[in-house]
N, C-alpha and C. Protein backbone atom coordinates (compact mmCIF):
# COMPACT_ATOMS: atom_id res chain seq x y z
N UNK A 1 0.82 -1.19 0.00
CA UNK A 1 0.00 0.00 0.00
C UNK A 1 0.87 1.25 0.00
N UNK A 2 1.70 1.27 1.01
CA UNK A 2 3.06 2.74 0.94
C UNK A 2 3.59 2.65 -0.41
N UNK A 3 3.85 1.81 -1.30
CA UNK A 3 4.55 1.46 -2.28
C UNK A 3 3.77 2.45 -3.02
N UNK A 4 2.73 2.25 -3.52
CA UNK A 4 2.07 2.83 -4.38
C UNK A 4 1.89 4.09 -3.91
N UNK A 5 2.04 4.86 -2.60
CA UNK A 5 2.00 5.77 -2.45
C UNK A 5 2.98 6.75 -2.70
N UNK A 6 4.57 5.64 -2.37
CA UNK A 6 5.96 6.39 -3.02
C UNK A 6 5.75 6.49 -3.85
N UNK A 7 5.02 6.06 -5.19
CA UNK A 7 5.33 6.20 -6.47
C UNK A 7 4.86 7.16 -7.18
N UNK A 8 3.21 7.57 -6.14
CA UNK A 8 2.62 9.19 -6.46
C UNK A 8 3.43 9.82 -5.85
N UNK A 9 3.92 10.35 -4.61
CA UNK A 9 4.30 10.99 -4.05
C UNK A 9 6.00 11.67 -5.00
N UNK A 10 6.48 10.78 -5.46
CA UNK A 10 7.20 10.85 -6.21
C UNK A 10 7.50 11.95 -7.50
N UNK A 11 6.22 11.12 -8.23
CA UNK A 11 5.51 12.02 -9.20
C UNK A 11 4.94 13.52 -8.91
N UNK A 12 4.50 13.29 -7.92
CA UNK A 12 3.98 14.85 -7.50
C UNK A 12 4.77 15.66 -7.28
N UNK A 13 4.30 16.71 -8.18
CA UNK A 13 5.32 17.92 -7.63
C UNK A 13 5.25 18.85 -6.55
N UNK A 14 4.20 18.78 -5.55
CA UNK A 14 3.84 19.36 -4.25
C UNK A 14 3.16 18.39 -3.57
N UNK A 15 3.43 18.46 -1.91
CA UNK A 15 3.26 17.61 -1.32
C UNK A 15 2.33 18.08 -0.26
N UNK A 16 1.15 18.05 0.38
CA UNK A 16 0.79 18.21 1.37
C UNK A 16 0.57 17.23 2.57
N UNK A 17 1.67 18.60 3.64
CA UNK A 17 1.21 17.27 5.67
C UNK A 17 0.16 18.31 5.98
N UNK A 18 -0.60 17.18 6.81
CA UNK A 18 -1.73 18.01 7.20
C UNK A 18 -1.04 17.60 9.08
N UNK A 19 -1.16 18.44 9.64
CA UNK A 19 -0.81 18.73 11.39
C UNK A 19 -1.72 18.97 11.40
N UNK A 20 -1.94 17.70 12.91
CA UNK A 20 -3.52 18.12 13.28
C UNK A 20 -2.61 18.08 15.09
N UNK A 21 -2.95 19.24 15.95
CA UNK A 21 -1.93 19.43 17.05
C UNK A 21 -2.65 20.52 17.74
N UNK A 22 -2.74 20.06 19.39
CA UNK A 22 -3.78 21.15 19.67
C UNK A 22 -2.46 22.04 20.75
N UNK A 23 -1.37 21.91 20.87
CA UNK A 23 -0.35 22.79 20.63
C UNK A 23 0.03 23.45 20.19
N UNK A 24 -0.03 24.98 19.82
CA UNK A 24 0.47 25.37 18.60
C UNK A 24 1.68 25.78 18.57
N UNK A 25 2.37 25.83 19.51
CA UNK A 25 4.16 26.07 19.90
C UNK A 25 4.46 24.54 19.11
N UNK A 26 4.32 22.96 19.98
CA UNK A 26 4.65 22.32 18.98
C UNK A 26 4.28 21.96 17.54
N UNK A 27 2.96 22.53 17.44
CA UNK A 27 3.27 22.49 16.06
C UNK A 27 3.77 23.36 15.10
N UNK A 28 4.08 24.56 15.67
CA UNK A 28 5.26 25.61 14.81
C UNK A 28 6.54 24.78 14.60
N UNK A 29 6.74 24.12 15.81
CA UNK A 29 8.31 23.58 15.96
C UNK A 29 8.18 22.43 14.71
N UNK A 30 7.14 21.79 14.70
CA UNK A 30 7.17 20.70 13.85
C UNK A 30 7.09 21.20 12.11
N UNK A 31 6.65 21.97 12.01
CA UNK A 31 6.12 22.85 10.83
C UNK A 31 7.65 23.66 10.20
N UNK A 32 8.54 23.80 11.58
CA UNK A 32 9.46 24.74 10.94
C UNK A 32 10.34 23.62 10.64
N UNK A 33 10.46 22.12 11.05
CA UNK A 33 11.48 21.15 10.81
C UNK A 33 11.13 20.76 10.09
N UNK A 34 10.12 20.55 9.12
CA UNK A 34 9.91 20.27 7.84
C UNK A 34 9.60 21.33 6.69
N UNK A 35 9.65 22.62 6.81
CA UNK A 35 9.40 23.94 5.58
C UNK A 35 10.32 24.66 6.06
N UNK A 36 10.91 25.48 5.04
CA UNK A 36 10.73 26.65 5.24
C UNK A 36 9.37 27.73 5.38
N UNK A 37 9.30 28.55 6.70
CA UNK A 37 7.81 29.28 6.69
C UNK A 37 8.22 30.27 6.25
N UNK A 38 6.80 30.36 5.50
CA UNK A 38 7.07 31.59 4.26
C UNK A 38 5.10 31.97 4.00
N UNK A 39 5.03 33.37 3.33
CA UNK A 39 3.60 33.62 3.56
C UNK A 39 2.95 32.75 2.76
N UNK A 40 1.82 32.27 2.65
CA UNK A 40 1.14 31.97 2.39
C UNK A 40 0.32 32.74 1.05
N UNK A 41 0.42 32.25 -0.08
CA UNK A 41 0.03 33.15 -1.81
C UNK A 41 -1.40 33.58 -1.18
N UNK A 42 -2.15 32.51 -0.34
CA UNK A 42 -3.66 33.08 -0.39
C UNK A 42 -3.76 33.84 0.51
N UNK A 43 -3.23 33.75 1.76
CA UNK A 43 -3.20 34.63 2.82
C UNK A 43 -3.73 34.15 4.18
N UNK A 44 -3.67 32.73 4.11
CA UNK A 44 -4.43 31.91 4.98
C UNK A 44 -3.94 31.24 5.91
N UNK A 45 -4.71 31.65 7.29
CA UNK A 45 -3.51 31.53 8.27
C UNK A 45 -3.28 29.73 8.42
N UNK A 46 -2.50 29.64 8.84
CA UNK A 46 -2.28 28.40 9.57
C UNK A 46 -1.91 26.72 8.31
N UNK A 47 -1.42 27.85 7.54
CA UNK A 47 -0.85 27.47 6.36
C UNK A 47 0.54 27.58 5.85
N UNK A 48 1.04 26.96 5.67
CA UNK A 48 3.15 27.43 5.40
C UNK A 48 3.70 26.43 4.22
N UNK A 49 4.39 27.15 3.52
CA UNK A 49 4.34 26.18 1.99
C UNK A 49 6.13 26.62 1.91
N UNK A 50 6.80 25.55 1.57
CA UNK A 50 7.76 25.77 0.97
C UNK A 50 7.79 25.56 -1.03
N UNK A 51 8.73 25.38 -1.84
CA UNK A 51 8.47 24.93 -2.81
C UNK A 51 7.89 23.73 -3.14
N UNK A 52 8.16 22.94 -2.68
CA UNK A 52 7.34 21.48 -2.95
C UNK A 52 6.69 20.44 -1.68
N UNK A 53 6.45 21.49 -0.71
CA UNK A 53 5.74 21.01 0.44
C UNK A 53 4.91 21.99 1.10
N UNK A 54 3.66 22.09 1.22
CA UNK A 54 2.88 22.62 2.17
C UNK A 54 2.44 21.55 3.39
N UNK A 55 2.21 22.86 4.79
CA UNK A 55 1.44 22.29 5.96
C UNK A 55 0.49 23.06 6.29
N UNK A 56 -0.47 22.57 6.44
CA UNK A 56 -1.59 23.33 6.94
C UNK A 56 -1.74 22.71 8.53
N UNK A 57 -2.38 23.60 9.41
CA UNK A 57 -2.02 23.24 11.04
C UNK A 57 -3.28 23.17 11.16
N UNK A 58 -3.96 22.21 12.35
CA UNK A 58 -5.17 21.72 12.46
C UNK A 58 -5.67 21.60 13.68
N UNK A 59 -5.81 22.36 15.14
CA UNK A 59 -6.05 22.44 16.15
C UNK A 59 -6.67 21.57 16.54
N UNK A 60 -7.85 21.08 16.01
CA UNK A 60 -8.76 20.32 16.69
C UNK A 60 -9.09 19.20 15.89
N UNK A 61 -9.80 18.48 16.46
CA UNK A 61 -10.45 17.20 15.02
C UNK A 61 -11.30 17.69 14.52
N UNK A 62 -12.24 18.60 14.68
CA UNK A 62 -13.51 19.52 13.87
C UNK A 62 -13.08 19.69 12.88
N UNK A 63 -11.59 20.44 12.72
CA UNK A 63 -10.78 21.91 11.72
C UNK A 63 -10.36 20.43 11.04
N UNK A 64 -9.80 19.54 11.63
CA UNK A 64 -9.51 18.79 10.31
C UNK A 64 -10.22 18.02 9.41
N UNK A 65 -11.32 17.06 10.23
CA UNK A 65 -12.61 16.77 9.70
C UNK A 65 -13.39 17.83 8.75
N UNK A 66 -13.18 19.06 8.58
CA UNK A 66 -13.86 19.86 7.67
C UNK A 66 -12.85 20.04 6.45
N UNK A 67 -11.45 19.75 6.31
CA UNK A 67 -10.36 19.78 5.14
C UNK A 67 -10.95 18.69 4.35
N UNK A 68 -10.11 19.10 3.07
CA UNK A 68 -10.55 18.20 1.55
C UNK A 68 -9.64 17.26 1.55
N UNK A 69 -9.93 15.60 2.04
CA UNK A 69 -9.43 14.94 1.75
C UNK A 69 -8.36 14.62 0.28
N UNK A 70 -8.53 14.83 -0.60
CA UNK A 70 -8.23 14.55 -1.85
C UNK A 70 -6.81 15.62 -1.33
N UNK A 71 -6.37 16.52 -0.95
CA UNK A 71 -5.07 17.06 -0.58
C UNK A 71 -4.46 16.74 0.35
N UNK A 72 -4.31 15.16 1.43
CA UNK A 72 -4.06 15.14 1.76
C UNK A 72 -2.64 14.09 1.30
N UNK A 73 -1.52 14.38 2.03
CA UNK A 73 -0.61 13.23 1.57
C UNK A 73 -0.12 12.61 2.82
N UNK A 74 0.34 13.41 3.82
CA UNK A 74 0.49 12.64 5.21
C UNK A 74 -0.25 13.37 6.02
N UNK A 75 -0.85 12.81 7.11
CA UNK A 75 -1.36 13.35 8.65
C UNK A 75 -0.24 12.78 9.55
N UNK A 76 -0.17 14.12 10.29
CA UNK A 76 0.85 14.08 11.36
C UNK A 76 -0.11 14.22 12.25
N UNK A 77 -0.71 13.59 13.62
CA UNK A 77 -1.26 13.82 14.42
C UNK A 77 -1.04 13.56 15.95
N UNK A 78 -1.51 14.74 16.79
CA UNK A 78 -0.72 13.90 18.62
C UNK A 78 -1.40 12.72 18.90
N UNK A 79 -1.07 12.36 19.41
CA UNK A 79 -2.23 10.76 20.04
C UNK A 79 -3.13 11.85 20.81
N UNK A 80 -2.86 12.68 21.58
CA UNK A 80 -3.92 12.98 22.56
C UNK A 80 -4.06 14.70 22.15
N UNK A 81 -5.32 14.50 21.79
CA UNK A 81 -6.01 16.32 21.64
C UNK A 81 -7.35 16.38 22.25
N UNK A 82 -7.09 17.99 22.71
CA UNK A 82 -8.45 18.51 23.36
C UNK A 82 -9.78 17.89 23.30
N UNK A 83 -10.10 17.68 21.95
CA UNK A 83 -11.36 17.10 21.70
C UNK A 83 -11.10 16.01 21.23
N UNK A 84 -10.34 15.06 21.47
CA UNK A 84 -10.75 13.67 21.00
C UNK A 84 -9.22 12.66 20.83
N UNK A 85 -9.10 12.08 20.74
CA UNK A 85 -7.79 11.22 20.24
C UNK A 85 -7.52 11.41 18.99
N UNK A 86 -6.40 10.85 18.78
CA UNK A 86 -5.32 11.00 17.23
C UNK A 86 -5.58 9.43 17.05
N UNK A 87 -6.43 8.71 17.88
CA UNK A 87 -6.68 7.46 17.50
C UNK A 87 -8.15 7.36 16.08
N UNK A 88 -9.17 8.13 16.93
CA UNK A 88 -9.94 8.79 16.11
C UNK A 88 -9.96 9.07 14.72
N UNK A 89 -8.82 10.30 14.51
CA UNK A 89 -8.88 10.86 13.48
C UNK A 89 -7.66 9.78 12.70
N UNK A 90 -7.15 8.61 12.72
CA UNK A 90 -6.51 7.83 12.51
C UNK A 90 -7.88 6.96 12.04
N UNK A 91 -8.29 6.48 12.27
CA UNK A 91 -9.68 5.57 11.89
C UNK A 91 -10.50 6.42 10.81
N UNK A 92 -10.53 7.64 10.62
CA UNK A 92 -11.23 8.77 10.07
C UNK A 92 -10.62 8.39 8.88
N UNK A 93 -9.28 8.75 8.70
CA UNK A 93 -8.29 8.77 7.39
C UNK A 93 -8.26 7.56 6.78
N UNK A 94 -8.18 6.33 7.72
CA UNK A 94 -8.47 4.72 7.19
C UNK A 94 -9.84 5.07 6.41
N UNK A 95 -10.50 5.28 7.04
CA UNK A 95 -12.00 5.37 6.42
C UNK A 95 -12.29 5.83 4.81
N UNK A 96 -11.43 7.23 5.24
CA UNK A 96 -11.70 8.04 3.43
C UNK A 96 -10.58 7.75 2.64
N UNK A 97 -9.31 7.85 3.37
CA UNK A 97 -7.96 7.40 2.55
C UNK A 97 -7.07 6.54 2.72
N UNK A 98 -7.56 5.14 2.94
CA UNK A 98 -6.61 4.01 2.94
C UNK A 98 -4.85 4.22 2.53
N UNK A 99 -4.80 5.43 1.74
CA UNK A 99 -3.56 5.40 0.69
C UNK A 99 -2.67 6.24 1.69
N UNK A 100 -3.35 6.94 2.71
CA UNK A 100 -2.66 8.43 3.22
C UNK A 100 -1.87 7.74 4.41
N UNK A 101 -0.65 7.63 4.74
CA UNK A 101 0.14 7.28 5.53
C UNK A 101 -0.70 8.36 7.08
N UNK A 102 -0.55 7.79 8.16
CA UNK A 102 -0.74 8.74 9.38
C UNK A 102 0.17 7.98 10.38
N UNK A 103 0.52 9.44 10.93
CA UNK A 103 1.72 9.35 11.72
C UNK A 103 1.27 9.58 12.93
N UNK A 104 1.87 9.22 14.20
CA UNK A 104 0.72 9.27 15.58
C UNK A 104 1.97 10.52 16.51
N UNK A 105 1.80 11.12 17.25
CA UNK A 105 2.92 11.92 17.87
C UNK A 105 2.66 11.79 19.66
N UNK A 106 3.29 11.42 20.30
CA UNK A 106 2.87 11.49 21.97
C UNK A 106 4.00 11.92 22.27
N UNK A 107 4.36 11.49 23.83
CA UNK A 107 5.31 11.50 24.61
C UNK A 107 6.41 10.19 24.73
N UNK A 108 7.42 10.46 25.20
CA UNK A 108 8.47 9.57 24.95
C UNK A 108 7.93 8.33 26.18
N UNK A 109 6.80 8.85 27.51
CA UNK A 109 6.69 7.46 28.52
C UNK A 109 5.24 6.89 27.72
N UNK A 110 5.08 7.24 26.47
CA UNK A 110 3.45 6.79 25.80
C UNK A 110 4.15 5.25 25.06
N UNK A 111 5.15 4.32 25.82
CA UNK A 111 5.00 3.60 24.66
C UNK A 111 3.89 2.74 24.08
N UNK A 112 3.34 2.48 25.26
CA UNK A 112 2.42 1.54 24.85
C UNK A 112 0.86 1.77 23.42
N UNK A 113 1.12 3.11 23.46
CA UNK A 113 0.25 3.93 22.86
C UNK A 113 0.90 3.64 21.30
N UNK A 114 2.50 3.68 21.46
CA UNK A 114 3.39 3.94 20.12
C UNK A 114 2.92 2.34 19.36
N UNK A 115 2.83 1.02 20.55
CA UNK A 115 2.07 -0.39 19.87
C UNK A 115 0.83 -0.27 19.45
N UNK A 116 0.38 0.08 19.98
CA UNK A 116 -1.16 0.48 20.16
C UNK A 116 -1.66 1.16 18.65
N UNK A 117 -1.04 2.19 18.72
CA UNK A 117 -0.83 2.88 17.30
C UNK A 117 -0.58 2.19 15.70
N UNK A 118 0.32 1.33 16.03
CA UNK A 118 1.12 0.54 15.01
C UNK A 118 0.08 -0.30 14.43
N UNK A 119 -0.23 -1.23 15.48
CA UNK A 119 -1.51 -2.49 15.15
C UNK A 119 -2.51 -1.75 14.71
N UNK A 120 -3.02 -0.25 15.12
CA UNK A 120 -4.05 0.06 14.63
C UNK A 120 -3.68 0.44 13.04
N UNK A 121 -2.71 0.24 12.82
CA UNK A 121 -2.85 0.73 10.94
C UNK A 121 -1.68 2.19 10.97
N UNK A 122 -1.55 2.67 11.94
CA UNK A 122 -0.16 4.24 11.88
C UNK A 122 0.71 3.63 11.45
N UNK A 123 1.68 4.59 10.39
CA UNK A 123 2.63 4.13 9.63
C UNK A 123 3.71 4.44 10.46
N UNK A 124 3.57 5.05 11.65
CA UNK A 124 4.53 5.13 12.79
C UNK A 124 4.23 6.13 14.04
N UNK A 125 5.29 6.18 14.83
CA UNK A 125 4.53 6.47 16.73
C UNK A 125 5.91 7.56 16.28
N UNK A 126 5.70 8.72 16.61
CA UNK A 126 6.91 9.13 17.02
C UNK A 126 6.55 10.06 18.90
């Protein structure tokens, strides 16, 4: 299944992570280790695009549950947010996009969460 996803991902010439993080300090931090942040062409906040990667940042499971699947290429999500689990919105993405890799994010004493994660279908615990 990843296979076929390297092979679009490849092909594509822009990439979108969708951060879904009800942190927004870590998710700047996470946002700035993968882009350069730079404005945004439309003007829209919570959006940061380098040349061949955009992130859009996703506070809650609502804000992401309302994004257009069809742009998504990875979800980066915490295991644990305000309104709901990253287990959740992990079952959500199985649901509409079998193809979309999701990544789970906790704490370093969450391991059991990082198995937990794995068996459920996350392409990894960090």
């Amino acid at each position: 299944m990843h296979m076929n996803l390297y092979q679009s991902l490849k092909t594509k010439t822009r990439r979108t992570i969708m951060i879904v993080e009800s942190d927004n300090a870590l998710a700047q931090r996470l946002v700035a280790s993968l882009v350069t942040i730079a404005d945004s062409s439309d003007g829209e906040p919570n959006r940061f695009q380098s040349a061949n990667l955009e992130c859009q940042v996703f506070a809650s499971q609502r804000e992401f549950f309302e994004s257009d699947p069809a742009i998504w290429d990875v979800v980066v999500c915490a295991s644990q947010l305000g309104d709901s689990s990253g287990f959740d919105i992990l079952s959500f993405v199985q649901g509409l996009r079998p193809d979309v890799p999701v990544i789970l994010t906790g704490l370093p004493d969450e391991a059991g969460a990082a198995v937990e994660a794995i068996k459920a279908g996350a392409a990894d615990y960090l």
